[in-house]
C-alpha atoms as a PDB file:
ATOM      1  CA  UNK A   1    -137.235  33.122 -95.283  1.00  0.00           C
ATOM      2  CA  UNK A   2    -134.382  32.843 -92.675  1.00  0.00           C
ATOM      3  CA  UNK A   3    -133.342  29.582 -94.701  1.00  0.00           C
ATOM      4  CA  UNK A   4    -132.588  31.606 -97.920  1.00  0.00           C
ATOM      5  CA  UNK A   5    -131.027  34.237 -95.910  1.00  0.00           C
ATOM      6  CA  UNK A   6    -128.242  31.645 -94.286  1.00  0.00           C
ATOM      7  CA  UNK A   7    -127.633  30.177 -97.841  1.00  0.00           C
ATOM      8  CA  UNK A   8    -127.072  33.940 -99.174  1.00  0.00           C
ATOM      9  CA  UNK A   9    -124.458  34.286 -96.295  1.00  0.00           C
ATOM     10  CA  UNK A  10    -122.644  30.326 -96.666  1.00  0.00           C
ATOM     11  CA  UNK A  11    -122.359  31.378-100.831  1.00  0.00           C
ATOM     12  CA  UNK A  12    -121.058  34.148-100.114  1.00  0.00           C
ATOM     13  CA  UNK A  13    -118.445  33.317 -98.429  1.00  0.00           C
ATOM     14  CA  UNK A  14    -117.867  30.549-100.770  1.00  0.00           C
ATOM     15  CA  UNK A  15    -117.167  32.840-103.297  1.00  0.00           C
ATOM     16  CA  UNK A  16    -115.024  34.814-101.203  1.00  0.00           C
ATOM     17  CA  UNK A  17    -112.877  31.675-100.067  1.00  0.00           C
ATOM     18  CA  UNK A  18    -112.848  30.609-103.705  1.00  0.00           C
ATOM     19  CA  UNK A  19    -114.288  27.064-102.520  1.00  0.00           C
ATOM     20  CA  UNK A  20    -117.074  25.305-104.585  1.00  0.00           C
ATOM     21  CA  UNK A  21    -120.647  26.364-102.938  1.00  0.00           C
ATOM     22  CA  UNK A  22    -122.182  23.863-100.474  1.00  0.00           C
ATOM     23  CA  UNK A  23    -124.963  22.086-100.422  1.00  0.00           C
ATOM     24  CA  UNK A  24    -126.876  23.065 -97.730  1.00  0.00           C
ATOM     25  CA  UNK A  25    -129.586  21.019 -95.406  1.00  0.00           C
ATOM     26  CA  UNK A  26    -131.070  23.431 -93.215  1.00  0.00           C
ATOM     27  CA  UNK A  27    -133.563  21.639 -90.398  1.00  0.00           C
ATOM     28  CA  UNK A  28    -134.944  22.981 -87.030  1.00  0.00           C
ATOM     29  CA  UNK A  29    -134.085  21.437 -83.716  1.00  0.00           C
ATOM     30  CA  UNK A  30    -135.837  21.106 -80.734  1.00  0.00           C
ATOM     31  CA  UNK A  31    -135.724  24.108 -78.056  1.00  0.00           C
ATOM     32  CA  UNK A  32    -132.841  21.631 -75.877  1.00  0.00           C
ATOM     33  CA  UNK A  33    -130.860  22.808 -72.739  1.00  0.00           C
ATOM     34  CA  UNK A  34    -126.991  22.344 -74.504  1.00  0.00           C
ATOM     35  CA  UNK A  35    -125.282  22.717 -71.234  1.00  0.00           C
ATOM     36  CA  UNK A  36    -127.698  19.499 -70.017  1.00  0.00           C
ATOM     37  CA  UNK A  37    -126.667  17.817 -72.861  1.00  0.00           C
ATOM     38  CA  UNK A  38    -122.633  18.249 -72.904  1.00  0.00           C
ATOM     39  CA  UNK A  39    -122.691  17.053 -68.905  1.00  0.00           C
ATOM     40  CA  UNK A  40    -124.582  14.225 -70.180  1.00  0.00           C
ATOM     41  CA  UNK A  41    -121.513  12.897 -71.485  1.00  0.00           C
ATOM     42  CA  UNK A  42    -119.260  13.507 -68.425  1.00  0.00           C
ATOM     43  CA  UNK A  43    -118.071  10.677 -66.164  1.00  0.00           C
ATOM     44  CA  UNK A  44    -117.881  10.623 -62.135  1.00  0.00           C
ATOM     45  CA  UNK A  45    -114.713  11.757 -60.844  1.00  0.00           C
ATOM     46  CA  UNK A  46    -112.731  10.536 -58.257  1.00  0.00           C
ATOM     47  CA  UNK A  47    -110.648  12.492 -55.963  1.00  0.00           C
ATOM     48  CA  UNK A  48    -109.241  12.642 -52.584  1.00  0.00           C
ATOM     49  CA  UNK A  49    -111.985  11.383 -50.276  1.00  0.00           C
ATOM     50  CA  UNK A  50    -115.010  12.254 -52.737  1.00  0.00           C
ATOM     51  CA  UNK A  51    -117.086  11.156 -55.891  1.00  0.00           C
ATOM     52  CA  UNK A  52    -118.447  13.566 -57.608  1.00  0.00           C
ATOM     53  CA  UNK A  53    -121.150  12.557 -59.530  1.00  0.00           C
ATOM     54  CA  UNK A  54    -124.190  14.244 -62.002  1.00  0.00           C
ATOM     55  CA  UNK A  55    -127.629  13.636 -61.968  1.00  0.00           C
ATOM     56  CA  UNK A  56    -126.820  12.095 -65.449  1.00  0.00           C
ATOM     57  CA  UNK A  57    -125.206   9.521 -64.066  1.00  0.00           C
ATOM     58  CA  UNK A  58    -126.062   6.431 -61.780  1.00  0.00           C
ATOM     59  CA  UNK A  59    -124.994   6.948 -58.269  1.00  0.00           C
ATOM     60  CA  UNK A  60    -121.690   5.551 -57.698  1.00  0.00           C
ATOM     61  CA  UNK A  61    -120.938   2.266 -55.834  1.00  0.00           C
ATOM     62  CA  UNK A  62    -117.829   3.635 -53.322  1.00  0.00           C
ATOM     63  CA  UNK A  63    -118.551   2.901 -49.966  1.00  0.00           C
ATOM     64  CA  UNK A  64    -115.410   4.407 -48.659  1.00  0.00           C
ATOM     65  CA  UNK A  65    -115.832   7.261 -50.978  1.00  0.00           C
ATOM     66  CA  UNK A  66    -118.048  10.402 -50.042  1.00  0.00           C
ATOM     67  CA  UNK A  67    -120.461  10.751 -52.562  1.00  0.00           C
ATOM     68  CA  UNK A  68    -121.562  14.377 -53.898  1.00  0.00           C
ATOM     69  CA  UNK A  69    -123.973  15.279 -56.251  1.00  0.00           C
ATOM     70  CA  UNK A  70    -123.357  18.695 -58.479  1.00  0.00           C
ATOM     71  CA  UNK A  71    -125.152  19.644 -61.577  1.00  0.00           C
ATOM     72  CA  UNK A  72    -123.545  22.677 -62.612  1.00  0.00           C
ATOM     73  CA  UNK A  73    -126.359  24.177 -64.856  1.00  0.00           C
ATOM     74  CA  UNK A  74    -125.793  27.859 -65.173  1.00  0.00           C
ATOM     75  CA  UNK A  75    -122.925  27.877 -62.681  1.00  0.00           C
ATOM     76  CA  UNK A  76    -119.126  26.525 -62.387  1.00  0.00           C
ATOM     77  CA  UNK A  77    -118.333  23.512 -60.629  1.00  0.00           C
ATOM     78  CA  UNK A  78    -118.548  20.145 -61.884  1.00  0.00           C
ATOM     79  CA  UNK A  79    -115.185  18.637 -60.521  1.00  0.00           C
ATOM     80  CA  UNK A  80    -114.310  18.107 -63.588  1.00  0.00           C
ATOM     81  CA  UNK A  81    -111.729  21.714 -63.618  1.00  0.00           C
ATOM     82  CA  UNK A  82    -108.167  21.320 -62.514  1.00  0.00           C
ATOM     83  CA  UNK A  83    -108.934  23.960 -59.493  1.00  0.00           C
ATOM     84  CA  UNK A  84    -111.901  21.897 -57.859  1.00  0.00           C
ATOM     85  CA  UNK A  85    -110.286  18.861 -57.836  1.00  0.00           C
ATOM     86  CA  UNK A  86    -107.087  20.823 -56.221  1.00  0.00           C
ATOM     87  CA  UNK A  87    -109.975  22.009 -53.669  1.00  0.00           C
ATOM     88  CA  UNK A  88    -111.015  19.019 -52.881  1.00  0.00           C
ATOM     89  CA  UNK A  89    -107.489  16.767 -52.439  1.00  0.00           C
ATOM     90  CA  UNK A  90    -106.948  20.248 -50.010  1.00  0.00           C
ATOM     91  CA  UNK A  91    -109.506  19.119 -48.231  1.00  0.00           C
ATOM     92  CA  UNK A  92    -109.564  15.750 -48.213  1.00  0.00           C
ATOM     93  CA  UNK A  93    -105.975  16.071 -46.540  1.00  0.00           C
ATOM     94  CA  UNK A  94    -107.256  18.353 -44.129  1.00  0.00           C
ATOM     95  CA  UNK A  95    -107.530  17.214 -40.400  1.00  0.00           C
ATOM     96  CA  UNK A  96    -110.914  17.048 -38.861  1.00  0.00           C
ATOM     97  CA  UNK A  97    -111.815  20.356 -37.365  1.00  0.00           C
ATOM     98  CA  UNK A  98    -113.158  21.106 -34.587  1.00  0.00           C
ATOM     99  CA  UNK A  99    -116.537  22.188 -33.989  1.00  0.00           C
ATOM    100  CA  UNK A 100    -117.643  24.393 -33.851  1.00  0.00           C
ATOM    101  CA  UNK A 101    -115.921  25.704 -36.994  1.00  0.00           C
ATOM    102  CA  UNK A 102    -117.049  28.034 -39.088  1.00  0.00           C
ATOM    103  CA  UNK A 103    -116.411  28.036 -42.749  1.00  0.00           C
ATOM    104  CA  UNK A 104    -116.503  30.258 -45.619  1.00  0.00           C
ATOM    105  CA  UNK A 105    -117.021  29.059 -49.784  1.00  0.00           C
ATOM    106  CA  UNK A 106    -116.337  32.362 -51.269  1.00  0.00           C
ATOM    107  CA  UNK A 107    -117.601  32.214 -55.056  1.00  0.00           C
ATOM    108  CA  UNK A 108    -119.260  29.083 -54.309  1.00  0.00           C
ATOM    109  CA  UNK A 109    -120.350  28.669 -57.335  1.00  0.00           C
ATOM    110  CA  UNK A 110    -122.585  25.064 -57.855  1.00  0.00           C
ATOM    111  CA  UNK A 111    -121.591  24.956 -54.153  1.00  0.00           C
ATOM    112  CA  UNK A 112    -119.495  21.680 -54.810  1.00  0.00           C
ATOM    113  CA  UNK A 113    -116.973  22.492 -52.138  1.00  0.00           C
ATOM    114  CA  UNK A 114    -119.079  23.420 -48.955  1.00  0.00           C
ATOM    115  CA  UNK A 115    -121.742  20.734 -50.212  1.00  0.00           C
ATOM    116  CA  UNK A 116    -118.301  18.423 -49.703  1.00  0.00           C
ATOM    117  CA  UNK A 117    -116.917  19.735 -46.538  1.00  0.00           C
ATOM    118  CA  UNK A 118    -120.349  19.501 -45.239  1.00  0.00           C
ATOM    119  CA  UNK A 119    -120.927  15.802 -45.961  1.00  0.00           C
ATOM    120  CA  UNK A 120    -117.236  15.063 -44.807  1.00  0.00           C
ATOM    121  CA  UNK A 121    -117.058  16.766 -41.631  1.00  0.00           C
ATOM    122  CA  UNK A 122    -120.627  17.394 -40.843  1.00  0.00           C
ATOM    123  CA  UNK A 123    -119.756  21.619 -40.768  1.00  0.00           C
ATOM    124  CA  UNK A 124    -122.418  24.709 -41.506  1.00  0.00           C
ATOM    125  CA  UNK A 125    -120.657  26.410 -44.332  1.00  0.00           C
ATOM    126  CA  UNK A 126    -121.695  29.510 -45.722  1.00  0.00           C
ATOM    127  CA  UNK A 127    -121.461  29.556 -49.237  1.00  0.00           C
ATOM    128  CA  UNK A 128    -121.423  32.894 -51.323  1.00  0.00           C
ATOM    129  CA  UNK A 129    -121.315  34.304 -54.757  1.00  0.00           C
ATOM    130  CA  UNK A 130    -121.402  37.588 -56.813  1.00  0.00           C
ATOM    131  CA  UNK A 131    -124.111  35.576 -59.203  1.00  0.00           C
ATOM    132  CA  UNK A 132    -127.199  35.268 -57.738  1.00  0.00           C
ATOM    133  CA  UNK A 133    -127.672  32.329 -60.538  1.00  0.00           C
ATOM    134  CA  UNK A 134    -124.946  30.379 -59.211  1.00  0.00           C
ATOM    135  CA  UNK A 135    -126.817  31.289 -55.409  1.00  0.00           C
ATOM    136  CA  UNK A 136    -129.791  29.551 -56.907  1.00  0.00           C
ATOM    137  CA  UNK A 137    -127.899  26.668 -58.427  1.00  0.00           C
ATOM    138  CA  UNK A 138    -126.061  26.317 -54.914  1.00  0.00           C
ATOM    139  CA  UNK A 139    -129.303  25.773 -52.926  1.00  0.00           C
ATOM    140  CA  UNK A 140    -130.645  23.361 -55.415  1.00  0.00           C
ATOM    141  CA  UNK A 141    -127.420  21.336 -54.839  1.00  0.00           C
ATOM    142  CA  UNK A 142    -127.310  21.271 -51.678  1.00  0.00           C
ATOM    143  CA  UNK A 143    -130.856  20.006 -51.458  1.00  0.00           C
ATOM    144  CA  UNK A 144    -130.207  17.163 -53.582  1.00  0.00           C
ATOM    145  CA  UNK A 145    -127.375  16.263 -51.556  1.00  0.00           C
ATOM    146  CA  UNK A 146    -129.554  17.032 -48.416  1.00  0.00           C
ATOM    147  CA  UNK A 147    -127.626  19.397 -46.656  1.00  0.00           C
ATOM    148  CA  UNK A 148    -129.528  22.100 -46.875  1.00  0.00           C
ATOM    149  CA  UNK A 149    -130.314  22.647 -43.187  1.00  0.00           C
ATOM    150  CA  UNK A 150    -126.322  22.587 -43.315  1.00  0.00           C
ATOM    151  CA  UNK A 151    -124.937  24.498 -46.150  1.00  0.00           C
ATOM    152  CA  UNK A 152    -126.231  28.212 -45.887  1.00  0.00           C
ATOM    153  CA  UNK A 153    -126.294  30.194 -49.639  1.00  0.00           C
ATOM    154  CA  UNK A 154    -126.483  33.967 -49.613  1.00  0.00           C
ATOM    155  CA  UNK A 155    -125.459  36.668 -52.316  1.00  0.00           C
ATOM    156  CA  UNK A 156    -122.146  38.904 -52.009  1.00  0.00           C
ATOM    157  CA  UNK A 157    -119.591  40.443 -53.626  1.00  0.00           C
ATOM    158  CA  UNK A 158    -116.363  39.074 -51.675  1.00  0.00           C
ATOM    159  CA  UNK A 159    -117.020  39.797 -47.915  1.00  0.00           C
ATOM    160  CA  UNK A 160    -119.006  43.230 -48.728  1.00  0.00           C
ATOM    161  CA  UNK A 161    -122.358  41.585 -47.751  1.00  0.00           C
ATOM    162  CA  UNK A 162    -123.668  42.970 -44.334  1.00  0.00           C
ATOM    163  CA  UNK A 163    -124.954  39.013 -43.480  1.00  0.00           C
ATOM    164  CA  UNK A 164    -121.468  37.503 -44.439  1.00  0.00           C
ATOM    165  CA  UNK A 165    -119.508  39.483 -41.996  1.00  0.00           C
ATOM    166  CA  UNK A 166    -121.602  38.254 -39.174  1.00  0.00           C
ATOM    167  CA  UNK A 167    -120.891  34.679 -39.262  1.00  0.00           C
ATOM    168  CA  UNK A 168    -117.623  35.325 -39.419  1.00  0.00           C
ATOM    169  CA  UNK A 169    -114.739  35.569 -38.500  1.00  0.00           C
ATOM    170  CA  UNK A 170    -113.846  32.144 -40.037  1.00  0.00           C
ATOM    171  CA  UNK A 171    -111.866  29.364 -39.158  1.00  0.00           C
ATOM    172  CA  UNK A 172    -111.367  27.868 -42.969  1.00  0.00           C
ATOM    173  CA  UNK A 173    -112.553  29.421 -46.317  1.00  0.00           C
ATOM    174  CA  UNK A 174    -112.142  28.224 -49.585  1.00  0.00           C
ATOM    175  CA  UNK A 175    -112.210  30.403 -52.734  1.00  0.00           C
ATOM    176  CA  UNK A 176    -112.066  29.106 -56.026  1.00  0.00           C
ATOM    177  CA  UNK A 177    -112.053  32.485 -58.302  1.00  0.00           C
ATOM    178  CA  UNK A 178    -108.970  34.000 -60.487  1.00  0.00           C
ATOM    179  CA  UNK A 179    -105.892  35.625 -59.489  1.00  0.00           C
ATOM    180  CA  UNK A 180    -106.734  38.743 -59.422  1.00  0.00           C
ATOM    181  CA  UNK A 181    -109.741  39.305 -57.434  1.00  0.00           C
ATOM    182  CA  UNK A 182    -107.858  36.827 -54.923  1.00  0.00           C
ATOM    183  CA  UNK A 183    -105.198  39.360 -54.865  1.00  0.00           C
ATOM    184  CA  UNK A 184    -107.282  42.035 -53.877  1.00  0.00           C
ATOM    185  CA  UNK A 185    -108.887  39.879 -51.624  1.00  0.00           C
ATOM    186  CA  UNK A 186    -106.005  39.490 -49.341  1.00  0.00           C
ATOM    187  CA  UNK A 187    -106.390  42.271 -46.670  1.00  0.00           C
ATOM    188  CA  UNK A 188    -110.285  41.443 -46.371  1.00  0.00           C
ATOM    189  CA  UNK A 189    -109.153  37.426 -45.970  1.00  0.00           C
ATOM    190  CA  UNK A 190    -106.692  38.698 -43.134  1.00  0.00           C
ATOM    191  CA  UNK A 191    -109.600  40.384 -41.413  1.00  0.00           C
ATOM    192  CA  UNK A 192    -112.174  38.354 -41.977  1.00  0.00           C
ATOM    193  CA  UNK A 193    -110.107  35.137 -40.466  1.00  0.00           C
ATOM    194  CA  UNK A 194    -109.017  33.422 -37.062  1.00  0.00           C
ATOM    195  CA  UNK A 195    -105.761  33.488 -36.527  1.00  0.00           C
ATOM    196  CA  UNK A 196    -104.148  30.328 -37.034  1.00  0.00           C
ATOM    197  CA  UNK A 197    -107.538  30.034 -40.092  1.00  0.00           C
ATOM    198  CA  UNK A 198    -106.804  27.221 -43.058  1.00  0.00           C
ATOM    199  CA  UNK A 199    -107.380  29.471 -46.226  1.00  0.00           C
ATOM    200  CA  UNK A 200    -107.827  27.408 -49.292  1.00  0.00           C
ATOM    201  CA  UNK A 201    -106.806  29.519 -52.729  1.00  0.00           C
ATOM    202  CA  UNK A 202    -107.874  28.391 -56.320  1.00  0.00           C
ATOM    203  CA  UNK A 203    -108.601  28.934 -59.402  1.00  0.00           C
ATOM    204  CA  UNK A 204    -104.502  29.838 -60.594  1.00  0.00           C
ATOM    205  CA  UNK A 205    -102.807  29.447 -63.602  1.00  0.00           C
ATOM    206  CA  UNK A 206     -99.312  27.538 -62.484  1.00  0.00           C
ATOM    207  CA  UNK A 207     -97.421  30.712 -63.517  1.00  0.00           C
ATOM    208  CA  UNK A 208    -100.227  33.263 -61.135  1.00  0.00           C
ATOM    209  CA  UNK A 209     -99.437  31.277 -58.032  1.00  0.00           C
ATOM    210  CA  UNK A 210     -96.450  33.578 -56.749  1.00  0.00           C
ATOM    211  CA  UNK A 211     -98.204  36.652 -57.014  1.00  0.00           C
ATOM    212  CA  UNK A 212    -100.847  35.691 -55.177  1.00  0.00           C
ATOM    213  CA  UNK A 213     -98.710  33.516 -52.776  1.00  0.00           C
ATOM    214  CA  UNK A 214     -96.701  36.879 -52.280  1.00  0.00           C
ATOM    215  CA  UNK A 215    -100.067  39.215 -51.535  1.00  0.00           C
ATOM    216  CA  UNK A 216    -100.887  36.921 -48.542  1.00  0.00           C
ATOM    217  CA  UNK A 217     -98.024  36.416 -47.508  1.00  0.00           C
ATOM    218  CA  UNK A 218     -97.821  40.322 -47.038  1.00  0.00           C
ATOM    219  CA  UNK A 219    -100.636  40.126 -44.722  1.00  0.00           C
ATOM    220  CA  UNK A 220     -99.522  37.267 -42.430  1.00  0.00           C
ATOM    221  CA  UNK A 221    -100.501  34.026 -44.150  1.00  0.00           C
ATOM    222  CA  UNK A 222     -97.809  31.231 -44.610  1.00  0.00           C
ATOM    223  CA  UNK A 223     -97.858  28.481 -47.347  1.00  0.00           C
ATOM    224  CA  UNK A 224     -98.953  25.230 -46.032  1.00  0.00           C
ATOM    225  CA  UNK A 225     -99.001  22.730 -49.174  1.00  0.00           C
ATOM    226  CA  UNK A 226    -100.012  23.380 -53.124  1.00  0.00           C
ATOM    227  CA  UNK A 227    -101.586  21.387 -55.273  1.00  0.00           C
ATOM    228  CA  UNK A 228    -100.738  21.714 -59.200  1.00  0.00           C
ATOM    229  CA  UNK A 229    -103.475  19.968 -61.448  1.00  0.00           C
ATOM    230  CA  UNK A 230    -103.959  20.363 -65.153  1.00  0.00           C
ATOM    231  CA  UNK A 231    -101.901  23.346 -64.814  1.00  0.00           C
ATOM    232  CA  UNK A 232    -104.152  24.964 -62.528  1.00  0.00           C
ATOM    233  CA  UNK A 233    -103.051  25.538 -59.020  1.00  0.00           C
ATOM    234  CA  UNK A 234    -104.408  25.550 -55.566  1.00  0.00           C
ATOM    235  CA  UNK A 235    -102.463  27.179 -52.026  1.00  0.00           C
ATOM    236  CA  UNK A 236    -103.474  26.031 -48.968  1.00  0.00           C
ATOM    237  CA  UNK A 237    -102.342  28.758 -46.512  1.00  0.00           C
ATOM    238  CA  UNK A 238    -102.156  29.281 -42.854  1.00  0.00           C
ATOM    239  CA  UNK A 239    -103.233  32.607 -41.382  1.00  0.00           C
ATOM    240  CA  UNK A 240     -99.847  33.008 -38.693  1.00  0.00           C
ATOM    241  CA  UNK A 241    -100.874  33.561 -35.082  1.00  0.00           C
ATOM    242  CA  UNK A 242     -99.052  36.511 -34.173  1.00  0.00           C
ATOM    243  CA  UNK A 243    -100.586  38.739 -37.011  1.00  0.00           C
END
């Protein structure tokens, strides 16, 4: 049996470490969603001009407080992570834009930020993603928040997919990924924006801000503000007119 199996292994090891054998108490569990579970014991976070909530919590009592609903599931993006919340005090300091504007979530993810930026300013953000899980987990989102007929999800590998490049070019876009792929992402950001386009950068470890700061600013995008958060930092840039 598997039981006598994981007993051979613990003694083992025992004997290797030189430590008195355990007693073991081997038990099955219940097939249970972990990832369900670990939100469970997550609390609603406040930032900027949002409250980000979970299903597994009661809706919060804010009135001057947007409220958004994310359940992360199989993709990033609780609010909980030192880049989101950057994202969203980027936003929330943002001036209202004018409509129309179109707007870009690039590696949405759960699709907390356009799910936010569509409940704040009432925009049609596309939001996109490599992971066609993280699609999935987007729409569901944005349907709980009911935005749906807002917030359109589609599948793409930066600005690659065919149906991306036609709603741009865009006016704002926010990309919470790594460094690196934001590095490489520079030229197609330049010609994929408006000039004088808000471009919102995160996802940065404190010390990876310069090079990326420096690979936009080769391609005619000036640094607006930065926000440093659990040692994870997010650019807010400004595509220059006369590039």
């Amino acid at each position: 049996p598997k039981s006598r199996f994981l007993e051979a292994i613990v003694s083992e090891a025992a004997t290797l470490a030189n430590i008195p054998h355990p007693h073991l108490t081997i038990e099955l569990t219940p097939d249970t969603d972990w990832v369900a579970e670990s939100l469970k014991g997550l609390d609603p976070i406040l930032i900027g001009r949002f409250v980000i909530y979970g299903s597994y919590n009661e809706k919060p009592k804010h009135h001057n407080l947007i409220p958004v609903q994310v359940d992360a599931g199989e993709a990033f993006g609780t609010g909980h992570h030192g880049s989101t919340k950057g994202c969203l005090l980027a936003l929330s300091a943002m001036r209202r834009p004018k409509i129309p504007t179109r707007m870009l979530d690039l590696g949405c993810g759960a699709g907390i930020l356009a799910i936010a930026a569509a409940k704040l300013w009432k925009l049609k953000p596309i939001a996109s993603d490599i992971d066609r899980t993280a699609v999935r987990v987007a729409i569901e989102n944005s349907r709980r928040n009911k935005v749906h007929r807002s917030v359109r999800c589609l599948t793409s590998s930066g600005f690659e997919s065919i149906k991306l490049k036609r709603f741009g070019p865009f006016d704002l876009v926010v990309a919470n990924i790594l460094s690196e792929p934001l590095q490489r992402l520079a030229k197609p950001m330049r010609a994929h924006s408006k000039p004088g386009a808000t471009i919102i950068l995160s996802g940065l470890l404190d010390h990876q801000s310069s090079q990326v700061l420096y690979a936009y600013k080769a391609r005619g995008f000036r640094l607006q503000s930065r926000y440093s958060i659990d040692g994870w930092t997010t650019l807010v840039l400004i595509r220059n007119k006369s590039t």
